[in-house]
PDB file of N, CA and C in Angstrom:
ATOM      1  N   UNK A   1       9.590   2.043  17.388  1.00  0.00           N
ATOM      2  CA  UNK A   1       8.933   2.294  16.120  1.00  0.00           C
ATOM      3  C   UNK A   1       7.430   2.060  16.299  1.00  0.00           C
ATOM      4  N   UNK A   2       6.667   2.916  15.992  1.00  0.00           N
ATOM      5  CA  UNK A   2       5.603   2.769  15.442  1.00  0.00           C
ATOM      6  C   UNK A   2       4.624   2.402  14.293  1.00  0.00           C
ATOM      7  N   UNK A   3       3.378   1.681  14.011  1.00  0.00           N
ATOM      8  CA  UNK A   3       2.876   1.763  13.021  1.00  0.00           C
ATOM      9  C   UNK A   3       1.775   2.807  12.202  1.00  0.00           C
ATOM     10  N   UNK A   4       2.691   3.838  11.039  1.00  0.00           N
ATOM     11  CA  UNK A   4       2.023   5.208  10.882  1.00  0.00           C
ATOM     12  C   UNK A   4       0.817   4.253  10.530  1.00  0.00           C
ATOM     13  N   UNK A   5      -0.518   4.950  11.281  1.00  0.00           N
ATOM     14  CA  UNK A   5      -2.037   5.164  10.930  1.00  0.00           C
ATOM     15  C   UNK A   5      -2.324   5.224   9.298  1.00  0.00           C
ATOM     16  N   UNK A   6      -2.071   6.221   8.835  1.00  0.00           N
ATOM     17  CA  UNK A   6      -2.328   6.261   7.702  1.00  0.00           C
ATOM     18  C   UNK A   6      -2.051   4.843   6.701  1.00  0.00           C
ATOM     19  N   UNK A   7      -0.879   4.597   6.853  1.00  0.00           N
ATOM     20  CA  UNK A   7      -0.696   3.003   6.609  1.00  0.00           C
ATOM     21  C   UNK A   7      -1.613   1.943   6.181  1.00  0.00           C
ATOM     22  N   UNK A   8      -1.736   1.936   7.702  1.00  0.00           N
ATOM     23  CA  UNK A   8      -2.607   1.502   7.780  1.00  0.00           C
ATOM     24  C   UNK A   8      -4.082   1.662   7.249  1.00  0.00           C
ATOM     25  N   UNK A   9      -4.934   2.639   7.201  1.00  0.00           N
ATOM     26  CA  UNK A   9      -6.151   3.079   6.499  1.00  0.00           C
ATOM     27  C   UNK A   9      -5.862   2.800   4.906  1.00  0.00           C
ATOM     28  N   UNK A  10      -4.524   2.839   4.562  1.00  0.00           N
ATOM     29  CA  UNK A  10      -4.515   2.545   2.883  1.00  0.00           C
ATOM     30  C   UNK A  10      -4.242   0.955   2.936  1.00  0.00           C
ATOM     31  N   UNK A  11      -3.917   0.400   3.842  1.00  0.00           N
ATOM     32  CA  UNK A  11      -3.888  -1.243   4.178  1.00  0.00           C
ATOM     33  C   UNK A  11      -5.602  -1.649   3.423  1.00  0.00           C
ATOM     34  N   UNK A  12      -5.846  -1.449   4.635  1.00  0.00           N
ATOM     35  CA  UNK A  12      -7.816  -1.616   4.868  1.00  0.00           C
ATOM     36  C   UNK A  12      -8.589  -1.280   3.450  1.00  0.00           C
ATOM     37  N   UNK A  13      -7.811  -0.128   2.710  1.00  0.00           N
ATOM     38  CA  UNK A  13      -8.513  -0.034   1.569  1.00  0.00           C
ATOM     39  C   UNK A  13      -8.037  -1.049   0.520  1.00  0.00           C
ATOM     40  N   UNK A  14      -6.611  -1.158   0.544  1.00  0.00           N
ATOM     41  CA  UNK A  14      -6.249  -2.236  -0.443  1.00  0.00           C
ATOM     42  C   UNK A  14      -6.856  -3.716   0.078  1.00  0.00           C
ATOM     43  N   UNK A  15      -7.271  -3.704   1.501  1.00  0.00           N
ATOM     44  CA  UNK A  15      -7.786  -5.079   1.454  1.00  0.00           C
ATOM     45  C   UNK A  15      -8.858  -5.245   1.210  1.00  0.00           C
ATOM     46  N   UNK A  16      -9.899  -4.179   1.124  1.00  0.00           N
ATOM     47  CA  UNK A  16     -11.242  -4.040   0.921  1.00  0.00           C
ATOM     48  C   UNK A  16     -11.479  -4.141  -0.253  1.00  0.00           C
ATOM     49  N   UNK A  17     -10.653  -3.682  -1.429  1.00  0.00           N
ATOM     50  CA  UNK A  17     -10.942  -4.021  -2.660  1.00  0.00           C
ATOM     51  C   UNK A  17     -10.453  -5.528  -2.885  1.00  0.00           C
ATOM     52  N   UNK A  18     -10.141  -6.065  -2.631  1.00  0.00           N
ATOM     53  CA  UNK A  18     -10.046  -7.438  -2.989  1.00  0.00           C
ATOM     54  C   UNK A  18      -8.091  -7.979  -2.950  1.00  0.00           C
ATOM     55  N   UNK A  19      -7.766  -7.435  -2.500  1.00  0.00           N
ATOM     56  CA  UNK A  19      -6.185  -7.460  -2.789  1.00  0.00           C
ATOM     57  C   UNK A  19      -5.576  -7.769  -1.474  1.00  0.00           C
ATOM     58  N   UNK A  20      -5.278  -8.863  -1.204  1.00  0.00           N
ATOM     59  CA  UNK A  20      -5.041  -9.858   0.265  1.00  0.00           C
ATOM     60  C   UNK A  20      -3.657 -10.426   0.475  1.00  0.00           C
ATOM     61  N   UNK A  21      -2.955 -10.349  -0.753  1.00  0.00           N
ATOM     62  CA  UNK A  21      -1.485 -10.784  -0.133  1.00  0.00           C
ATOM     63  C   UNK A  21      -0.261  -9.934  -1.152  1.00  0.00           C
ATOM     64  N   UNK A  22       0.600 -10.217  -0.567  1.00  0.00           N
ATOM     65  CA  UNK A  22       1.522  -9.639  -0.984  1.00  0.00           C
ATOM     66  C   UNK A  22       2.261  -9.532  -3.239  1.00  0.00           C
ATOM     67  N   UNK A  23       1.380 -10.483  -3.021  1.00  0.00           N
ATOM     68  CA  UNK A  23       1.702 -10.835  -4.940  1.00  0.00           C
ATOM     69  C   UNK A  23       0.700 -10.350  -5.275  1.00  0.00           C
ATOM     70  N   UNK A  24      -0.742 -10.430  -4.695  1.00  0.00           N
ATOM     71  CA  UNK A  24      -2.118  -9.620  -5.076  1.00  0.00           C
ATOM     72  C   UNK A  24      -1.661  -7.998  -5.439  1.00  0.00           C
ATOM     73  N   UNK A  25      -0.861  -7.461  -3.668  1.00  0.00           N
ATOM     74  CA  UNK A  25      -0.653  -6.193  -3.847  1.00  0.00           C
ATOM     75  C   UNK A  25       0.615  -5.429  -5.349  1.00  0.00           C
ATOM     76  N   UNK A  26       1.548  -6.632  -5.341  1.00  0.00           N
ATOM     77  CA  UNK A  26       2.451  -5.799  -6.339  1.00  0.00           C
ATOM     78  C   UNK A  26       1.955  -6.230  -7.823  1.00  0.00           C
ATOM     79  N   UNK A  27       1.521  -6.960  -7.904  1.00  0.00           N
ATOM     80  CA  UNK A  27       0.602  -7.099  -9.138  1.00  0.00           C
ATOM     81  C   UNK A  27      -0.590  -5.675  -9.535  1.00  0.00           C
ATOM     82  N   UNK A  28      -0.993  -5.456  -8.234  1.00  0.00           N
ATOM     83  CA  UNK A  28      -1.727  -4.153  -8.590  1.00  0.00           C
ATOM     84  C   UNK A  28      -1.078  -3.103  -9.805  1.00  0.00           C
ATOM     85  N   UNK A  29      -2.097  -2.964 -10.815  1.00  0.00           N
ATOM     86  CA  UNK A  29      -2.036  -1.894 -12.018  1.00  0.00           C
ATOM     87  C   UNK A  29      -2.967  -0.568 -11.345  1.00  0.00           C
ATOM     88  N   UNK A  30      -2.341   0.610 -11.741  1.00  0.00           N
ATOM     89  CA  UNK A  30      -2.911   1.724 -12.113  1.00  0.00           C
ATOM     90  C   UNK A  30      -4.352   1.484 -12.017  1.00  0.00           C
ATOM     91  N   UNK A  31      -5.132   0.820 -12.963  1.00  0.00           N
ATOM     92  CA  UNK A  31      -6.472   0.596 -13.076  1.00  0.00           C
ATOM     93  C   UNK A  31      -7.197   0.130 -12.170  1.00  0.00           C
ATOM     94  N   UNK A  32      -6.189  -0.691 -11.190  1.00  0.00           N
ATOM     95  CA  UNK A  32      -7.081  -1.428 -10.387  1.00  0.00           C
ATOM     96  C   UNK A  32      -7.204  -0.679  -9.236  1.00  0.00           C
ATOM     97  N   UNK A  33      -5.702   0.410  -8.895  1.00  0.00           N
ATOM     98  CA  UNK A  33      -5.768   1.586  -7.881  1.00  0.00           C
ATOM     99  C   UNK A  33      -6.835   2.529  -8.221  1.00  0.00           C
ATOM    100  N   UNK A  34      -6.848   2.849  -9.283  1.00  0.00           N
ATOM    101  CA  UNK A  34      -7.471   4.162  -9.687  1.00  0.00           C
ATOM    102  C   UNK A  34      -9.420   3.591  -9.256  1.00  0.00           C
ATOM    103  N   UNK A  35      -9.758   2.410  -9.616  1.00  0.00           N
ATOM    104  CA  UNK A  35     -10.731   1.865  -9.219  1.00  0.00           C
ATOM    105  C   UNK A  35     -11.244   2.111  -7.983  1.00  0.00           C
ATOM    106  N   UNK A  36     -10.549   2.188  -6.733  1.00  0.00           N
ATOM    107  CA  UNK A  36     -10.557   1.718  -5.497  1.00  0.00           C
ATOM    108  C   UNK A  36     -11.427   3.463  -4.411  1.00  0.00           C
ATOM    109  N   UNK A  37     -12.470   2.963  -4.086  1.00  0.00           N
ATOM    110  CA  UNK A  37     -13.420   4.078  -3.473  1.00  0.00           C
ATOM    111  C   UNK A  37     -12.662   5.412  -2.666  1.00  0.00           C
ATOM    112  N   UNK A  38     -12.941   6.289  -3.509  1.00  0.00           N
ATOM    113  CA  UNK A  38     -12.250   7.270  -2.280  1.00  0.00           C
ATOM    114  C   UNK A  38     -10.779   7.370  -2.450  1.00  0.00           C
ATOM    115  N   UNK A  39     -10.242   6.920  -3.293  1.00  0.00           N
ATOM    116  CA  UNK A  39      -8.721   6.932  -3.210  1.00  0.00           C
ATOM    117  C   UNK A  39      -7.835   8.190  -3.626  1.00  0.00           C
ATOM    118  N   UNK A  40      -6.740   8.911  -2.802  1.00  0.00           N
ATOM    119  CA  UNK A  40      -6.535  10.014  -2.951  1.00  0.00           C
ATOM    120  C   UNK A  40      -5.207   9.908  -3.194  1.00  0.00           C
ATOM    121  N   UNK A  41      -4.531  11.404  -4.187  1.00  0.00           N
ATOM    122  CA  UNK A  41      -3.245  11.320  -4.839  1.00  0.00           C
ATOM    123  C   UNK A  41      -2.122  10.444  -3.629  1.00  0.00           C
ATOM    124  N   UNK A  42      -2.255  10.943  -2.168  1.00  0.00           N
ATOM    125  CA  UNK A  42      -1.564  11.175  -1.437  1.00  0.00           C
ATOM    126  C   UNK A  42      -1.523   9.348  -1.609  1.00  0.00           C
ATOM    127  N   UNK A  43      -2.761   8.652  -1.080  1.00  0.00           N
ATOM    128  CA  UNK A  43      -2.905   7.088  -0.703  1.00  0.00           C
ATOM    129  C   UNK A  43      -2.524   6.788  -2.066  1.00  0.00           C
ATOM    130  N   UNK A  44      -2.246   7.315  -3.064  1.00  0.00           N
ATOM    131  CA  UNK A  44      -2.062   6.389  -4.574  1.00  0.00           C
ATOM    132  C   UNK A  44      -0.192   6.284  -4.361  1.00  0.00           C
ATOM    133  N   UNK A  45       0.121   7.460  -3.772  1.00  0.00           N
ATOM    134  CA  UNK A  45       2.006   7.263  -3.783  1.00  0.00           C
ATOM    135  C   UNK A  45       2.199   6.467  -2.785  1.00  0.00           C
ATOM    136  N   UNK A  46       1.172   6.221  -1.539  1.00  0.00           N
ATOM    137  CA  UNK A  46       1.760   4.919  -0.593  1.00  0.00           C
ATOM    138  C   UNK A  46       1.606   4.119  -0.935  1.00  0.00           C
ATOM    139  N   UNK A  47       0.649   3.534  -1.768  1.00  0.00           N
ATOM    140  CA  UNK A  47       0.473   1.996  -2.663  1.00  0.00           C
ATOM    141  C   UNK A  47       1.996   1.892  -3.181  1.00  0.00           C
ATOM    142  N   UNK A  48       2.231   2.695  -4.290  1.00  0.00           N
ATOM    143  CA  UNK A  48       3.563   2.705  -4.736  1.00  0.00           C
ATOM    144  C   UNK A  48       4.625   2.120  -4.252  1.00  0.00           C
ATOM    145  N   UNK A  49       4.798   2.871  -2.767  1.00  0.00           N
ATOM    146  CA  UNK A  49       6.079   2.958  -2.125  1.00  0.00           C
ATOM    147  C   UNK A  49       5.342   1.433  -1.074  1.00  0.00           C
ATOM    148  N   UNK A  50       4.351   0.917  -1.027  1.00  0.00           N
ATOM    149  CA  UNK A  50       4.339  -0.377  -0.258  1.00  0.00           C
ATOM    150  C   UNK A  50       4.305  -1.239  -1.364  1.00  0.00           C
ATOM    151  N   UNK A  51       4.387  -1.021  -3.268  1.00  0.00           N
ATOM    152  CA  UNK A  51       5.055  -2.017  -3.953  1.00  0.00           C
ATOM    153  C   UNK A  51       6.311  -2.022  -4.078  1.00  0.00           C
ATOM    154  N   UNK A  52       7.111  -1.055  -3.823  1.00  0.00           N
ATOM    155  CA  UNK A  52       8.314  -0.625  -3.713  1.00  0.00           C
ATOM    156  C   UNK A  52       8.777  -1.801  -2.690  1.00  0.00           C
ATOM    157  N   UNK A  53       8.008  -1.423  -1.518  1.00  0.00           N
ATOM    158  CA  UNK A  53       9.038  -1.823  -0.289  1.00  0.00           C
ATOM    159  C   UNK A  53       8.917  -3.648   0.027  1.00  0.00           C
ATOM    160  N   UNK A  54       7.485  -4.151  -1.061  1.00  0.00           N
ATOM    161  CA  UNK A  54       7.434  -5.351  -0.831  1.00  0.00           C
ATOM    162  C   UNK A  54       8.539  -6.133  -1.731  1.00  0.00           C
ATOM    163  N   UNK A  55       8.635  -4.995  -3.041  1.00  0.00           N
ATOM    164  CA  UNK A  55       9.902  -5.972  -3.873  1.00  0.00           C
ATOM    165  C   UNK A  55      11.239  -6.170  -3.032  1.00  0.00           C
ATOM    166  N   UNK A  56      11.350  -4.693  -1.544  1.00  0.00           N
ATOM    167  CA  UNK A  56      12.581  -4.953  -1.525  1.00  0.00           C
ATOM    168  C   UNK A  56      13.028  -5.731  -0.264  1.00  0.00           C
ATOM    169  N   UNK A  57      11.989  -6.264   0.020  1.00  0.00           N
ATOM    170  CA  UNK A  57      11.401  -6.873   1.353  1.00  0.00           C
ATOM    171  C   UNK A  57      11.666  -6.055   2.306  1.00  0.00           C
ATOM    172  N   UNK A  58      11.096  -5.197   1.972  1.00  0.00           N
ATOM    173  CA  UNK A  58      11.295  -3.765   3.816  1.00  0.00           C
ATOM    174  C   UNK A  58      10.143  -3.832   4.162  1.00  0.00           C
ATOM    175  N   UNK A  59       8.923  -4.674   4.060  1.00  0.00           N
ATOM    176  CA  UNK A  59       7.573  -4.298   4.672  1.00  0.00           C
ATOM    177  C   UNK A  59       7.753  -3.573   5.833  1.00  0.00           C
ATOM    178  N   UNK A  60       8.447  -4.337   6.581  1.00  0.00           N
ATOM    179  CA  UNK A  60       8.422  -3.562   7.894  1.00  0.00           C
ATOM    180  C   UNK A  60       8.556  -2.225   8.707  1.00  0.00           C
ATOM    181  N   UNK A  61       9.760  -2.084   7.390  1.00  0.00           N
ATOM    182  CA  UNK A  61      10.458   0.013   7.154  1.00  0.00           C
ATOM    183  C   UNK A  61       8.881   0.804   7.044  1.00  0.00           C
ATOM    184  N   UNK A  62       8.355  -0.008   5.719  1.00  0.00           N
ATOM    185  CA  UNK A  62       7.773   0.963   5.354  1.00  0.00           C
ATOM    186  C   UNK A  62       6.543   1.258   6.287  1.00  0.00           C
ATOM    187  N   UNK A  63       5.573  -0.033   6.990  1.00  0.00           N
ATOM    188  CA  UNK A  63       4.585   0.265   8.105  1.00  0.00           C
ATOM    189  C   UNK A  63       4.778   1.066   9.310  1.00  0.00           C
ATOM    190  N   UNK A  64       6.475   1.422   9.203  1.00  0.00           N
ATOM    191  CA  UNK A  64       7.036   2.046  10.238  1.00  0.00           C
ATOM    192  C   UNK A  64       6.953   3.607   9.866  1.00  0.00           C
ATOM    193  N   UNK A  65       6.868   3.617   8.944  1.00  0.00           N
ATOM    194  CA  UNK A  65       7.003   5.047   8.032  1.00  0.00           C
ATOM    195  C   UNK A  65       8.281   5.297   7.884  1.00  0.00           C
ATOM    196  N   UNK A  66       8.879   4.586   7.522  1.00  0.00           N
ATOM    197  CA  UNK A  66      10.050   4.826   6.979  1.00  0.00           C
ATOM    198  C   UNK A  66      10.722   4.930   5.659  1.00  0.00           C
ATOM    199  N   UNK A  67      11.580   5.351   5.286  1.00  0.00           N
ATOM    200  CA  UNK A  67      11.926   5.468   3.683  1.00  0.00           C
ATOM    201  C   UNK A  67      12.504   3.999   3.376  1.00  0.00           C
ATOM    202  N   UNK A  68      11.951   4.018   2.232  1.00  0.00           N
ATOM    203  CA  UNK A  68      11.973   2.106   1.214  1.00  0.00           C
ATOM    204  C   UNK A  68      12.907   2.474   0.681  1.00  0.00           C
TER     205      UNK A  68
END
């Protein structure tokens, strides 16, 4: 398994805005995504699916690119 890139680059952005752990990230609202520089439809459904995958504890699936 690999870690998909892209992932990663929406990692870096969620950490760049201020959002550093895992309760930071699923706490994230709409507002605070929609805020975030540069952010595109595509990187707004992986936020999603990495709050998805942190409720279901698959972090790992999902950095893999895998389905949550």
């Amino acid at each position: 398994m690999f870690i998909n890139q892209k992932t990663v680059k929406v990692l870096n952005k969620i950490f760049e805005a201020g959002f550093t752990t895992e309760k930071d990230i699923s706490a994230m609202t709409m507002d605070d995504i929609l805020s975030m520089q540069g952010i595109t439809v595509t990187e707004i459904s992986m936020i999603n699916d990495l709050q998805k995958a942190i409720k279901a504890n698959k972090v790992i699936i999902f950095l893999g690119g895998g389905e949550v």
